[in-house]
C-alpha atoms as a PDB file:
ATOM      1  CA  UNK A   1      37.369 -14.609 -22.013  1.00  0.00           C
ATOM      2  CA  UNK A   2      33.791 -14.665 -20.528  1.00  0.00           C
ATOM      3  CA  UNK A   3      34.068 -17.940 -19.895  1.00  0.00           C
ATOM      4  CA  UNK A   4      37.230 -17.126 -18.006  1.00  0.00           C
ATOM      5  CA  UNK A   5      35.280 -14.622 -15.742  1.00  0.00           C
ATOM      6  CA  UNK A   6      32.734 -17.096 -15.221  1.00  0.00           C
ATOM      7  CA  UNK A   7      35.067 -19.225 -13.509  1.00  0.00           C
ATOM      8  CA  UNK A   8      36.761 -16.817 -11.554  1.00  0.00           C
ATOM      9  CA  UNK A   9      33.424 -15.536 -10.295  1.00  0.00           C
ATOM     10  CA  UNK A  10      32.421 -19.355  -9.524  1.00  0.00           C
ATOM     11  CA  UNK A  11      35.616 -19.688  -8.075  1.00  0.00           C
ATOM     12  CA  UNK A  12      34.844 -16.502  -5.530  1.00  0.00           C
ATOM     13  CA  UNK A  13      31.588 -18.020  -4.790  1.00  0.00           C
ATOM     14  CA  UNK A  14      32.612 -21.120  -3.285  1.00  0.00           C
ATOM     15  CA  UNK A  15      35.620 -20.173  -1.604  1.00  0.00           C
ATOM     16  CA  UNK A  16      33.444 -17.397   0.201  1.00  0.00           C
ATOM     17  CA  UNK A  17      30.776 -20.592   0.776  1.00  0.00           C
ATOM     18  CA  UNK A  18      33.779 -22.745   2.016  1.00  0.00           C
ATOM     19  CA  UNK A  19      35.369 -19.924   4.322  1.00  0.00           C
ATOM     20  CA  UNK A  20      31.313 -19.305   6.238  1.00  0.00           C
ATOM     21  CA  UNK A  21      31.553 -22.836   7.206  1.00  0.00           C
ATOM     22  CA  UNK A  22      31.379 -21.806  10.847  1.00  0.00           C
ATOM     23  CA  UNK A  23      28.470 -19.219  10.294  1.00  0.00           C
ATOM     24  CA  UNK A  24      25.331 -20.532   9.076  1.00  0.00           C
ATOM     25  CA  UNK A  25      23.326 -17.391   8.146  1.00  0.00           C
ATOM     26  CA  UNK A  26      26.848 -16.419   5.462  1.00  0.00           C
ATOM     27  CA  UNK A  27      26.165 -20.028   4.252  1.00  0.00           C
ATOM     28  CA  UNK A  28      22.841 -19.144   3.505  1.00  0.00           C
ATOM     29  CA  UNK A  29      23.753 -15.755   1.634  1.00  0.00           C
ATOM     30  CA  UNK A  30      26.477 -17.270  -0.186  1.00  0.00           C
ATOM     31  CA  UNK A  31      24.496 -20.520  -1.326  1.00  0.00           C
ATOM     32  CA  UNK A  32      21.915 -17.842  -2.417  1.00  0.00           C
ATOM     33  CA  UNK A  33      24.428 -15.971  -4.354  1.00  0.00           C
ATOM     34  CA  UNK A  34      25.398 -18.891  -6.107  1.00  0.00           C
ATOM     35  CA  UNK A  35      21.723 -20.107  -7.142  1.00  0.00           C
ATOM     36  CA  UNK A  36      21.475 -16.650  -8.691  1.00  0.00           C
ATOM     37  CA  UNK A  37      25.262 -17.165 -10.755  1.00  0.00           C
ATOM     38  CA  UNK A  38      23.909 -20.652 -11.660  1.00  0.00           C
ATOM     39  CA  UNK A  39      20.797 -19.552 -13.063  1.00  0.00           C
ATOM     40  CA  UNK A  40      22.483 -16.617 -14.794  1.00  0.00           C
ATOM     41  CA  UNK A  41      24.251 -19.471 -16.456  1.00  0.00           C
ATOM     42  CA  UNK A  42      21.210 -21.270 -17.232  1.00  0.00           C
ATOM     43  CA  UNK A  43      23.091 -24.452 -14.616  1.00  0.00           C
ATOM     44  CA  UNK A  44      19.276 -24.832 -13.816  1.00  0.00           C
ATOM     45  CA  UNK A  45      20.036 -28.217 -11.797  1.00  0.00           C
ATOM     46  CA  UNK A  46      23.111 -26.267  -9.839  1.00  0.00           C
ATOM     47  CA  UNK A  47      21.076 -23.492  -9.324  1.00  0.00           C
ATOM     48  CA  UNK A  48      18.120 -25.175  -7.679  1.00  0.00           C
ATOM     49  CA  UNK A  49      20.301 -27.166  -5.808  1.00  0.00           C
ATOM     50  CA  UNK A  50      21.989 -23.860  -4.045  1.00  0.00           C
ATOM     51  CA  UNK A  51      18.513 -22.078  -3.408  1.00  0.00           C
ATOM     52  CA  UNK A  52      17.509 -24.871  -1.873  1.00  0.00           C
ATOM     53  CA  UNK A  53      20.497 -25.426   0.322  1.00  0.00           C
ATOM     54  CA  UNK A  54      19.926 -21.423   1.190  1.00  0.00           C
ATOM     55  CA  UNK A  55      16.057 -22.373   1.897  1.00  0.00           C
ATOM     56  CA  UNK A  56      17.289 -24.985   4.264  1.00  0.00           C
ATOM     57  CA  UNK A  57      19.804 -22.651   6.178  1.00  0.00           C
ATOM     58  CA  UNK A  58      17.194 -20.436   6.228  1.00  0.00           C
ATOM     59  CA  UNK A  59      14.270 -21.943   7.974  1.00  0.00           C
ATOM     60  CA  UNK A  60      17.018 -23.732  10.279  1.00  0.00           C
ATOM     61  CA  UNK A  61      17.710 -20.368  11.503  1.00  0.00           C
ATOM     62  CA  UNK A  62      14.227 -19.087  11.753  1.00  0.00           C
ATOM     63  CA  UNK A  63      13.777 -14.949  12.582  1.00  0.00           C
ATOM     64  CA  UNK A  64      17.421 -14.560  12.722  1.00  0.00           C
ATOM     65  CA  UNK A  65      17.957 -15.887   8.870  1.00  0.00           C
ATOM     66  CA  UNK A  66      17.348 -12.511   7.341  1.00  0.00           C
ATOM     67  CA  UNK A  67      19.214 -11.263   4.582  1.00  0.00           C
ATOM     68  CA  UNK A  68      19.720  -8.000   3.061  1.00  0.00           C
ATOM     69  CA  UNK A  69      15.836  -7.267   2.300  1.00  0.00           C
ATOM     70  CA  UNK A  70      14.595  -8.762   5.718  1.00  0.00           C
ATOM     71  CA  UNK A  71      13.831 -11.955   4.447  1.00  0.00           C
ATOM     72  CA  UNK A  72      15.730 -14.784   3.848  1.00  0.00           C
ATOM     73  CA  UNK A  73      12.955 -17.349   3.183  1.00  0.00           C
ATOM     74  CA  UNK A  74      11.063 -14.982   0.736  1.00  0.00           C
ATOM     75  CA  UNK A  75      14.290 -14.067  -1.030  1.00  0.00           C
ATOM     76  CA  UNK A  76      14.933 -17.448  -2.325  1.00  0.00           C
ATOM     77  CA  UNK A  77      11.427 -17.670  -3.114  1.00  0.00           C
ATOM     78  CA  UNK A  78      11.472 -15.180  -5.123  1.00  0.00           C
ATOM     79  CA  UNK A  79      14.125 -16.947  -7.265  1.00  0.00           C
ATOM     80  CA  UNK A  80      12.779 -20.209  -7.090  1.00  0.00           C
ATOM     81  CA  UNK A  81       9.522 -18.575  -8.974  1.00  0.00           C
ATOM     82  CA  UNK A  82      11.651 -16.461 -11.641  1.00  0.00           C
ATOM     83  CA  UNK A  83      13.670 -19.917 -12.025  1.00  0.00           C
ATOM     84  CA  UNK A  84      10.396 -22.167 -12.794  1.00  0.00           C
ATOM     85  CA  UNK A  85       9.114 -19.590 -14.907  1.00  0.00           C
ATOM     86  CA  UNK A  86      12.053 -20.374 -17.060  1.00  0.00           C
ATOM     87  CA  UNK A  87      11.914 -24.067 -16.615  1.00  0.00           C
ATOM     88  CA  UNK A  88       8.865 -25.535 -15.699  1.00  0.00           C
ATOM     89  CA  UNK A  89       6.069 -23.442 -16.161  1.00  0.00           C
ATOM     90  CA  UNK A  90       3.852 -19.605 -15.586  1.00  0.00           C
ATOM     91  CA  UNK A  91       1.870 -21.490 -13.434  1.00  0.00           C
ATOM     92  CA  UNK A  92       4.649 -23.045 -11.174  1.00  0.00           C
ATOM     93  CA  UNK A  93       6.043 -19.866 -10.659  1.00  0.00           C
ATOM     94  CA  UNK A  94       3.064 -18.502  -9.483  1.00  0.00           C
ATOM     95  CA  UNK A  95       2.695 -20.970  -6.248  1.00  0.00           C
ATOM     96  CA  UNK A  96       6.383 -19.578  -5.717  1.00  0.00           C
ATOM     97  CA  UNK A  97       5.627 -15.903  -5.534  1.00  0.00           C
ATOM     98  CA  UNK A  98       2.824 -16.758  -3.638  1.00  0.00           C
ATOM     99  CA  UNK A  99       4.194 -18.346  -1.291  1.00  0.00           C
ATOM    100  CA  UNK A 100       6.861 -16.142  -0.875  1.00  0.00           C
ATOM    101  CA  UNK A 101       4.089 -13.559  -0.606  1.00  0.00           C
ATOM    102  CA  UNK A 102       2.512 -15.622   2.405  1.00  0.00           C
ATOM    103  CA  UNK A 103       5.662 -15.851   4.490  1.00  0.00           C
ATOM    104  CA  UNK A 104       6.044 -11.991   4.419  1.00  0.00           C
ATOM    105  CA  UNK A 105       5.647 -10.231   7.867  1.00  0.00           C
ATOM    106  CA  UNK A 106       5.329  -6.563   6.848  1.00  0.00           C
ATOM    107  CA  UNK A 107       8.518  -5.678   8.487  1.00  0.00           C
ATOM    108  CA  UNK A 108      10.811  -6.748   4.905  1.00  0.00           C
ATOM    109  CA  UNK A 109      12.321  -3.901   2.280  1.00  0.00           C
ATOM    110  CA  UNK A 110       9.157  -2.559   0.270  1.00  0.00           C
ATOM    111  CA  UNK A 111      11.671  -3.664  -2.707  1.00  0.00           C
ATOM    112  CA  UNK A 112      10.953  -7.330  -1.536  1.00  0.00           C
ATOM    113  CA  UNK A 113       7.402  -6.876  -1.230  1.00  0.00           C
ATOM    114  CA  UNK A 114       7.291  -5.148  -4.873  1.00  0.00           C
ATOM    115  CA  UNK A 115       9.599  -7.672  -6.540  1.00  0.00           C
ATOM    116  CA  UNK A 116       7.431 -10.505  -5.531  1.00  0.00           C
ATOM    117  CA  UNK A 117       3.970  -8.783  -6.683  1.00  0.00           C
ATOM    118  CA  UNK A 118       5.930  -7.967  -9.765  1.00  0.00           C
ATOM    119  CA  UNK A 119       7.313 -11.608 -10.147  1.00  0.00           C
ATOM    120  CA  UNK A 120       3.654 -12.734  -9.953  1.00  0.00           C
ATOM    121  CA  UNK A 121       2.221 -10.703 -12.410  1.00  0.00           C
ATOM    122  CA  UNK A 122       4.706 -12.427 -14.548  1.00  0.00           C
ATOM    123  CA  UNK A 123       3.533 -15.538 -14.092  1.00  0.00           C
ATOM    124  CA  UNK A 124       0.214 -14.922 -14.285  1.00  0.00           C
ATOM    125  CA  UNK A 125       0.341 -13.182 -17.422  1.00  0.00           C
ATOM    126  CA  UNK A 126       1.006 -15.944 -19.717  1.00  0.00           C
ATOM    127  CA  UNK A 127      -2.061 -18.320 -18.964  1.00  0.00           C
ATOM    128  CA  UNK A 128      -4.399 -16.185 -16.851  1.00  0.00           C
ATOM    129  CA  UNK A 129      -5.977 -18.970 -15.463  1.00  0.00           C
ATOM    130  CA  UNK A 130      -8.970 -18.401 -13.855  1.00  0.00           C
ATOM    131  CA  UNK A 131      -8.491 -20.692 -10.977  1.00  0.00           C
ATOM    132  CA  UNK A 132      -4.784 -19.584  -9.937  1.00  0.00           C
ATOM    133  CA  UNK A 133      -6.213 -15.834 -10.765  1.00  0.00           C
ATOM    134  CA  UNK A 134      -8.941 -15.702  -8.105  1.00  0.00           C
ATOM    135  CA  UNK A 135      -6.285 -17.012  -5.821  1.00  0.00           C
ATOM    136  CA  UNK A 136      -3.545 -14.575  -6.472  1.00  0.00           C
ATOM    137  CA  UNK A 137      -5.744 -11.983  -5.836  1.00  0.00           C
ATOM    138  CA  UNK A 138      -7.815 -13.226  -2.674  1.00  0.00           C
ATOM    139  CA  UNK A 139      -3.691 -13.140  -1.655  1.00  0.00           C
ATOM    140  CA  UNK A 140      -3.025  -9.828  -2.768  1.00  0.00           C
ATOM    141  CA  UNK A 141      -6.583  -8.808  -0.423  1.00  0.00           C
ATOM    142  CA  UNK A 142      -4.541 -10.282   2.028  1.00  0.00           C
ATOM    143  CA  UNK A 143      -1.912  -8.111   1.540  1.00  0.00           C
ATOM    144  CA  UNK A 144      -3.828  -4.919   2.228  1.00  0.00           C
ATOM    145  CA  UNK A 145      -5.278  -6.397   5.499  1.00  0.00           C
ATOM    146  CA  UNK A 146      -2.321  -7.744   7.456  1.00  0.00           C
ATOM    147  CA  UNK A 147       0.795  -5.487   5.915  1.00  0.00           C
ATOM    148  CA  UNK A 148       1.602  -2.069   7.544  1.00  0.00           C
ATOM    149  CA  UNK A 149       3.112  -0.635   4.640  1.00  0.00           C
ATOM    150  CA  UNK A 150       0.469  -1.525   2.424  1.00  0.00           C
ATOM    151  CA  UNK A 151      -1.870   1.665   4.324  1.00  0.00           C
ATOM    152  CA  UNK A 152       1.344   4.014   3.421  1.00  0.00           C
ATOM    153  CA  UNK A 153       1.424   5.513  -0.149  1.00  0.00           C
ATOM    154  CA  UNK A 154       4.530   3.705  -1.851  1.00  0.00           C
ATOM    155  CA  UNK A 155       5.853   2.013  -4.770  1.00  0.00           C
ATOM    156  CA  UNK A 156       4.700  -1.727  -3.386  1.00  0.00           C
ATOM    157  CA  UNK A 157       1.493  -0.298  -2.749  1.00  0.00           C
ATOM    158  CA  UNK A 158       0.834   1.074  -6.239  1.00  0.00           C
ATOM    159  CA  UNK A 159       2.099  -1.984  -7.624  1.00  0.00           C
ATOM    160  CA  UNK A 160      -0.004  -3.818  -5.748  1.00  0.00           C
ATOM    161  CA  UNK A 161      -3.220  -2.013  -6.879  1.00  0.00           C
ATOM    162  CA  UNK A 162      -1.981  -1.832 -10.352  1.00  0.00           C
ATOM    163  CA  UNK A 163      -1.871  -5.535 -10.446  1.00  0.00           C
ATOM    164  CA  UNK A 164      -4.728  -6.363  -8.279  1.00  0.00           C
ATOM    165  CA  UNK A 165      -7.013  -4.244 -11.081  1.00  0.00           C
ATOM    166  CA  UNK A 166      -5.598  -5.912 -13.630  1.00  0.00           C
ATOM    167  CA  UNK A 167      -6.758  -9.171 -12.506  1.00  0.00           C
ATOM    168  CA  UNK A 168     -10.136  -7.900 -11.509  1.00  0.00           C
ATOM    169  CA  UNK A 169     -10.344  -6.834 -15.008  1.00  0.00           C
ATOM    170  CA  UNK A 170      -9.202 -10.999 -16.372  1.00  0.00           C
ATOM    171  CA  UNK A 171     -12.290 -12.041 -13.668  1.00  0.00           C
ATOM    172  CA  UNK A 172     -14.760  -9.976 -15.502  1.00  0.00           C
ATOM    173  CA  UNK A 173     -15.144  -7.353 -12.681  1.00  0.00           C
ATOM    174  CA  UNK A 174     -14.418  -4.211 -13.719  1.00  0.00           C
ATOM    175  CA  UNK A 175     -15.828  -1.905 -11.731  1.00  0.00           C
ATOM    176  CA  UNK A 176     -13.084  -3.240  -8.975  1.00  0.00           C
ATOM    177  CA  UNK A 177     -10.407  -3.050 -11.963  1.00  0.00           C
ATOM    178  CA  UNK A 178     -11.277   0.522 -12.415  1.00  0.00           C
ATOM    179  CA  UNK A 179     -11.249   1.347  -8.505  1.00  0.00           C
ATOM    180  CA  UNK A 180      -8.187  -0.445  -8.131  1.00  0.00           C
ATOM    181  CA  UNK A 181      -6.375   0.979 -10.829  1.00  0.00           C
ATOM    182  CA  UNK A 182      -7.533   4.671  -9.877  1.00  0.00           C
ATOM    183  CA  UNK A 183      -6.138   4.090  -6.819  1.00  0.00           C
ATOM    184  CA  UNK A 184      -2.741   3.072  -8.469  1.00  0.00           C
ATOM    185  CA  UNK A 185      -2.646   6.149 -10.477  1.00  0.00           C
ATOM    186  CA  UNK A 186      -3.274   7.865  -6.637  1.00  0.00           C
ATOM    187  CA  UNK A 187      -0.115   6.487  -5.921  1.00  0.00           C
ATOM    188  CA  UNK A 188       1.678   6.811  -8.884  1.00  0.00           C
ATOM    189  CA  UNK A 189       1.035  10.293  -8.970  1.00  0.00           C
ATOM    190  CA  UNK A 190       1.580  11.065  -5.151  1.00  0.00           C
ATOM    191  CA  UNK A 191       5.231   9.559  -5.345  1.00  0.00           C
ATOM    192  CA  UNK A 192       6.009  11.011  -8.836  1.00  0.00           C
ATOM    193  CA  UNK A 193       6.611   7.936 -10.785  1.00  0.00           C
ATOM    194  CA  UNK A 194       6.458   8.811 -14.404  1.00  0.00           C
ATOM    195  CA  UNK A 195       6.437   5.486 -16.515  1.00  0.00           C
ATOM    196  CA  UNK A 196       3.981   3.788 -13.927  1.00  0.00           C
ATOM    197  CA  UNK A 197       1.786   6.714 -13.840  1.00  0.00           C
ATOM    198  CA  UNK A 198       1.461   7.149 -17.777  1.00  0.00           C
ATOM    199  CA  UNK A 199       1.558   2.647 -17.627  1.00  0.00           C
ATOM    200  CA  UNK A 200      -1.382   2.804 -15.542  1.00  0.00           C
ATOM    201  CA  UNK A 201      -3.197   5.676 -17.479  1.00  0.00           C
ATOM    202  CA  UNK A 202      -3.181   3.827 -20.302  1.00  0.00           C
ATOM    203  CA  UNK A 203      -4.624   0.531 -18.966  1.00  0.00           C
ATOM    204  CA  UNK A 204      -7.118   2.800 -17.231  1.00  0.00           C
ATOM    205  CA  UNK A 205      -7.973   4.154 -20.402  1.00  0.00           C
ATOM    206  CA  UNK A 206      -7.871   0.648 -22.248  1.00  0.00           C
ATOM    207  CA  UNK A 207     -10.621  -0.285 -19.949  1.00  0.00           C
ATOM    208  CA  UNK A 208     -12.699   2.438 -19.539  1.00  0.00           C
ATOM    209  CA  UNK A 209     -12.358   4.467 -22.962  1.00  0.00           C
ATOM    210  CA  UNK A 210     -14.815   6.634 -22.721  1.00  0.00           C
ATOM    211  CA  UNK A 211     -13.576  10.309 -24.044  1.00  0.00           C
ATOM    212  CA  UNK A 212     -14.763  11.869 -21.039  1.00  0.00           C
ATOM    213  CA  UNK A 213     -13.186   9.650 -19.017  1.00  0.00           C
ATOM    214  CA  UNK A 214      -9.811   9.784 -20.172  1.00  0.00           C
ATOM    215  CA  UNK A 215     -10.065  13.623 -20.067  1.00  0.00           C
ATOM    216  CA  UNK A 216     -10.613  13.094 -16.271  1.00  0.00           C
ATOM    217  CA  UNK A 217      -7.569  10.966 -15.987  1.00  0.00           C
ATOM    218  CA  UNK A 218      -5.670  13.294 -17.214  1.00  0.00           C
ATOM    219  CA  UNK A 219      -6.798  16.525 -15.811  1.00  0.00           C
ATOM    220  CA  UNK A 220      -6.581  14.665 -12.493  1.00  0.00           C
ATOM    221  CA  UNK A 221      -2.550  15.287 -12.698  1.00  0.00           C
ATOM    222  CA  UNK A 222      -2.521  18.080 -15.057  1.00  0.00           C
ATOM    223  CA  UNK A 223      -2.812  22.146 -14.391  1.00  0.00           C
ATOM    224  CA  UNK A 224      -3.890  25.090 -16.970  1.00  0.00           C
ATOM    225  CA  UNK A 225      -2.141  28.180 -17.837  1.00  0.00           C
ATOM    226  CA  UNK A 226      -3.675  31.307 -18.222  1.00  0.00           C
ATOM    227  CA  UNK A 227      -4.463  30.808 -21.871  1.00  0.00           C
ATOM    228  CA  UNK A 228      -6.024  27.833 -20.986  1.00  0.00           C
ATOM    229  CA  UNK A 229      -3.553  24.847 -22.209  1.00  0.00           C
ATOM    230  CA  UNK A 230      -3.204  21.712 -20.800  1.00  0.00           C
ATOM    231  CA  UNK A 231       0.466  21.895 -18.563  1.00  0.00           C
ATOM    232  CA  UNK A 232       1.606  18.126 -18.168  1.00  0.00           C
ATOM    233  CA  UNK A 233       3.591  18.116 -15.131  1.00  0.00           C
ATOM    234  CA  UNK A 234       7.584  18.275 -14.736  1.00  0.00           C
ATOM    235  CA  UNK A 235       8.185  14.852 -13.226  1.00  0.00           C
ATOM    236  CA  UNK A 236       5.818  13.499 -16.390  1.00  0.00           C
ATOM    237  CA  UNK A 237       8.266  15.479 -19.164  1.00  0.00           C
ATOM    238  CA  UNK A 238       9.810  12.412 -20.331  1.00  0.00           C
ATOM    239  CA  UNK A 239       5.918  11.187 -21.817  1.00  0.00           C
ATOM    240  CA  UNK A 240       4.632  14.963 -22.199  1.00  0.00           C
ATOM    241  CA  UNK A 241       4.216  14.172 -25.974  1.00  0.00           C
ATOM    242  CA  UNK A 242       2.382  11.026 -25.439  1.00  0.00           C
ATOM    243  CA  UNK A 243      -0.189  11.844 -22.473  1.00  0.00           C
ATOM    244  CA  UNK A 244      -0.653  15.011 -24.738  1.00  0.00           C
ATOM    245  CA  UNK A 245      -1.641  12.773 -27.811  1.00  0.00           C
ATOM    246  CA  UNK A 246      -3.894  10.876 -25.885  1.00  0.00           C
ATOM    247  CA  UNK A 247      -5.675  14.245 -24.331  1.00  0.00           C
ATOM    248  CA  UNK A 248      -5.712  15.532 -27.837  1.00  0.00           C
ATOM    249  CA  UNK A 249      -7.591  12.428 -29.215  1.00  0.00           C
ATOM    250  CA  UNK A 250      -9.707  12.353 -26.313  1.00  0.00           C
ATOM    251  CA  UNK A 251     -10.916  15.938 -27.107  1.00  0.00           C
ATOM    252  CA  UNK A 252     -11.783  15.158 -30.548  1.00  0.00           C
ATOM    253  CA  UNK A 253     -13.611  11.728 -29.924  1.00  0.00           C
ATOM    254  CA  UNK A 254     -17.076  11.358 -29.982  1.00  0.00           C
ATOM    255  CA  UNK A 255     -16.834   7.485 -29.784  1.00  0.00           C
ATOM    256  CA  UNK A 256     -14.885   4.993 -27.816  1.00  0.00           C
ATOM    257  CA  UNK A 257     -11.115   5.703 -28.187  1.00  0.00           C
ATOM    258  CA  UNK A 258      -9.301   2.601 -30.228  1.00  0.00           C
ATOM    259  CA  UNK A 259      -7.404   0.823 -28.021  1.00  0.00           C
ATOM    260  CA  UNK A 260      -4.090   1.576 -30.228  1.00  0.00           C
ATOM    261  CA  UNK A 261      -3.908   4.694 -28.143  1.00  0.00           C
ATOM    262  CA  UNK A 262      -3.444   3.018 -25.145  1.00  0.00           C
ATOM    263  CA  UNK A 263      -0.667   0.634 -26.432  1.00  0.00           C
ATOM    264  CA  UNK A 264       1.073   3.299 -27.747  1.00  0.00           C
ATOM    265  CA  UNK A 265       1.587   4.947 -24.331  1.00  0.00           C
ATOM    266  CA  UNK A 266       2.074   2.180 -22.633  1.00  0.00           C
ATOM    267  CA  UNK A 267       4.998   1.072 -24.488  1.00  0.00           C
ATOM    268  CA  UNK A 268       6.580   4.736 -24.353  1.00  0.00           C
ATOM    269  CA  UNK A 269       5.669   4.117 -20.575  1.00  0.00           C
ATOM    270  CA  UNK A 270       8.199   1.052 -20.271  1.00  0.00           C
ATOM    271  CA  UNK A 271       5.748  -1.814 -21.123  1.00  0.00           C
ATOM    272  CA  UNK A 272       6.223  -5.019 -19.546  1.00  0.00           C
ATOM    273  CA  UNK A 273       9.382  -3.774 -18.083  1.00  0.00           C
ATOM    274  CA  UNK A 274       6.724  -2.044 -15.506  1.00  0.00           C
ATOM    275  CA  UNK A 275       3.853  -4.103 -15.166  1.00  0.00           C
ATOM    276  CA  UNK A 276       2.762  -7.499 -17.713  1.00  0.00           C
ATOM    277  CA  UNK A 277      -0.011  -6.613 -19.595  1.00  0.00           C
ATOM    278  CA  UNK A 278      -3.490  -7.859 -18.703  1.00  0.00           C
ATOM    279  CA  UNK A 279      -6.137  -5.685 -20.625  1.00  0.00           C
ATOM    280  CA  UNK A 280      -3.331  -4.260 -23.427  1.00  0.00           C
ATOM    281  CA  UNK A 281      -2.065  -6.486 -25.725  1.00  0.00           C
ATOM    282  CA  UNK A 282       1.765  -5.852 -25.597  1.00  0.00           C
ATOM    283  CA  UNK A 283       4.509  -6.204 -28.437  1.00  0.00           C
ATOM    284  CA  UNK A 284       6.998  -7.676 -25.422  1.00  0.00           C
ATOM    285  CA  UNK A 285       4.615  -9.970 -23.966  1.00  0.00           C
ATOM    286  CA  UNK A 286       5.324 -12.870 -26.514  1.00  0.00           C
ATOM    287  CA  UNK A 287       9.227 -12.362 -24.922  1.00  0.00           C
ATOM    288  CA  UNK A 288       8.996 -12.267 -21.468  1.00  0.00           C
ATOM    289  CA  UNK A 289       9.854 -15.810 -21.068  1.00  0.00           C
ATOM    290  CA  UNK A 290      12.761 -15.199 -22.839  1.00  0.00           C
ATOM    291  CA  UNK A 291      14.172 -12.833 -20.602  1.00  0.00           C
ATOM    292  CA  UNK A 292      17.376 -13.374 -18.689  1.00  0.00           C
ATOM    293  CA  UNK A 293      17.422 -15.140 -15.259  1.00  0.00           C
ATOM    294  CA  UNK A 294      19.853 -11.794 -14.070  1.00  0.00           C
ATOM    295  CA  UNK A 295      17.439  -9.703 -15.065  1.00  0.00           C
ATOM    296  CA  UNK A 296      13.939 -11.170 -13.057  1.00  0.00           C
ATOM    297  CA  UNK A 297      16.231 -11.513 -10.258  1.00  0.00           C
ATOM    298  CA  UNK A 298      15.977  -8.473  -8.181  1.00  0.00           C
ATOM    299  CA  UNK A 299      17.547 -10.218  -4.991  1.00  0.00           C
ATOM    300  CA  UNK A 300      20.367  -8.179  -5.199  1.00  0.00           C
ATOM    301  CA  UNK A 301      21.799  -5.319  -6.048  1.00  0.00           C
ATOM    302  CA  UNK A 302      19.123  -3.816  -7.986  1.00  0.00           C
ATOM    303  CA  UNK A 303      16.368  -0.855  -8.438  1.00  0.00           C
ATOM    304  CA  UNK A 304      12.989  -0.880  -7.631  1.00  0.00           C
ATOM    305  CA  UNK A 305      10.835  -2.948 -10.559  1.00  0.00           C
END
């Protein structure tokens, strides 16, 4: 029976492909469409063949070959990279998002923006080599000086200086990682985001776990009744317990706090599904290769990583 919808999906594909033949920005969007159902399929060979019949269509039509996240170009990017992470390798991928990084203008969907920065961090995580490192993040510097967006307070942005202090902290330069990821939790905190905020906290931490310092964190986001309690935040109530049991420990440590605090939250925080881990060893991270090509792709129609 699944087999059956396969077909009849495949089937919808290509007679939608066959009836844009007069229209060459629906070719485009349908031959995308059908990279994605090929790779969902794990038809690696169909599915590279369709993205790059989309990638053609694409730069044939130039500014006017924008799909549904401003971007046609990018898009299929984007897929390419989650598609060689599969297949070929971390570090394949990488040149993918990054390129599909590069041919940004600032004028896409944020979601595009965030779901290539995301897609990177996946590739990088896996080797962390030092070489394709310091060039992901001389890109993502890049980012800050020639997007628009990027000097607004959003998701992309946080993402973007989540991952940037992450790889600060792989290069040995942690002062930047701890700027950077302060700056994140700035973010995270501004828009509300729960699971980044507490994701971020506890790579913060990981890095800089100093009692004292973690108290800061904390306090940062937190308020005080009149007896004097800690009061973790509303939009935070899903992870109350856990950013309370770090506070807790933080109060009663003298010394360095073991990193196992910090992996705790940041698995209750959503783990990899949020951000791969750089300074926190993570349970998922041995996985994230395995994970379904439907489920890196966020071409479509999707929430925000």
């Amino acid at each position: 029976m699944v087999t059956d919808r396969h077909m009849i999906a495949q089937g919808k594909l290509q007679a939608a492909l066959k009836a844009s033949a007069g229209c060459i920005s629906c070719q485009a969007d349908q031959l995308r469409r059908l990279g994605v159902f090929f790779g969902s399929l794990k038809r690696w060979a169909d599915a590279y063949s369709s993205l790059n019949g989309a990638t053609e269509r694409y730069h044939y039509l130039g500014n006017a070959g924008h799909d549904l996240l401003g971007n046609g170009i990018a898009n299929c990017l984007l897929l390419k990279c989650n598609l060689d992470l599969l297949t070929v390798s971390p570090e394949a991928g990488a040149v993918e998002a990054r390129r599909g990084l590069k041919v940004l203008t600032g004028r896409e969907s944020p979601v595009l923006f965030a779901s290539l920065i995301l897609a990177l961090a996946r590739c990088l995580q896996p080797s962390k080599d030092p070489r394709d490192v310091q060039e992901s993040q001389e890109l993502l510097d890049w980012c800050f000086e020639n997007f628009k967006f990027a000097g607004v307070c959003s998701v992309a942005r946080a993402l973007l200086y989540w991952l940037r202090g992450n790889l600060a902290s792989v290069m040995g330069r942690m002062d930047d990682a701890v700027e950077d990821l302060t700056l994140a939790l700035d973010d995270a905190r501004a828009l509300q985001l729960d699971q980044d905020a507490a994701g971020i906290l506890a790579d913060l931490g990981a890095l800089n776990p100093e009692p004292r310092e973690v108290r800061s964190y904390i306090e940062d986001f937190c308020e005080w009744n009149d007896a004097g309690d800690l009061i973790v935040p509303s939009w935070l109530s899903n992870l109350d317990a856990e950013i309370r049991a770090v506070y807790d420990i933080a109060l009663r440590s003298r010394n360095r706090i073991d990193a196992s605090t910090f992996v705790a939250l940041r698995e209750a925080a959503g783990g990899e599904s949020r951000m791969p881990a750089f300074i926190i060893p993570s349970q998922a991270a041995s996985s994230i290769l395995g994970r379904r090509f439907d489920l890196l792709w966020v071409g479509g129609s999707t929430t925000l990583p």
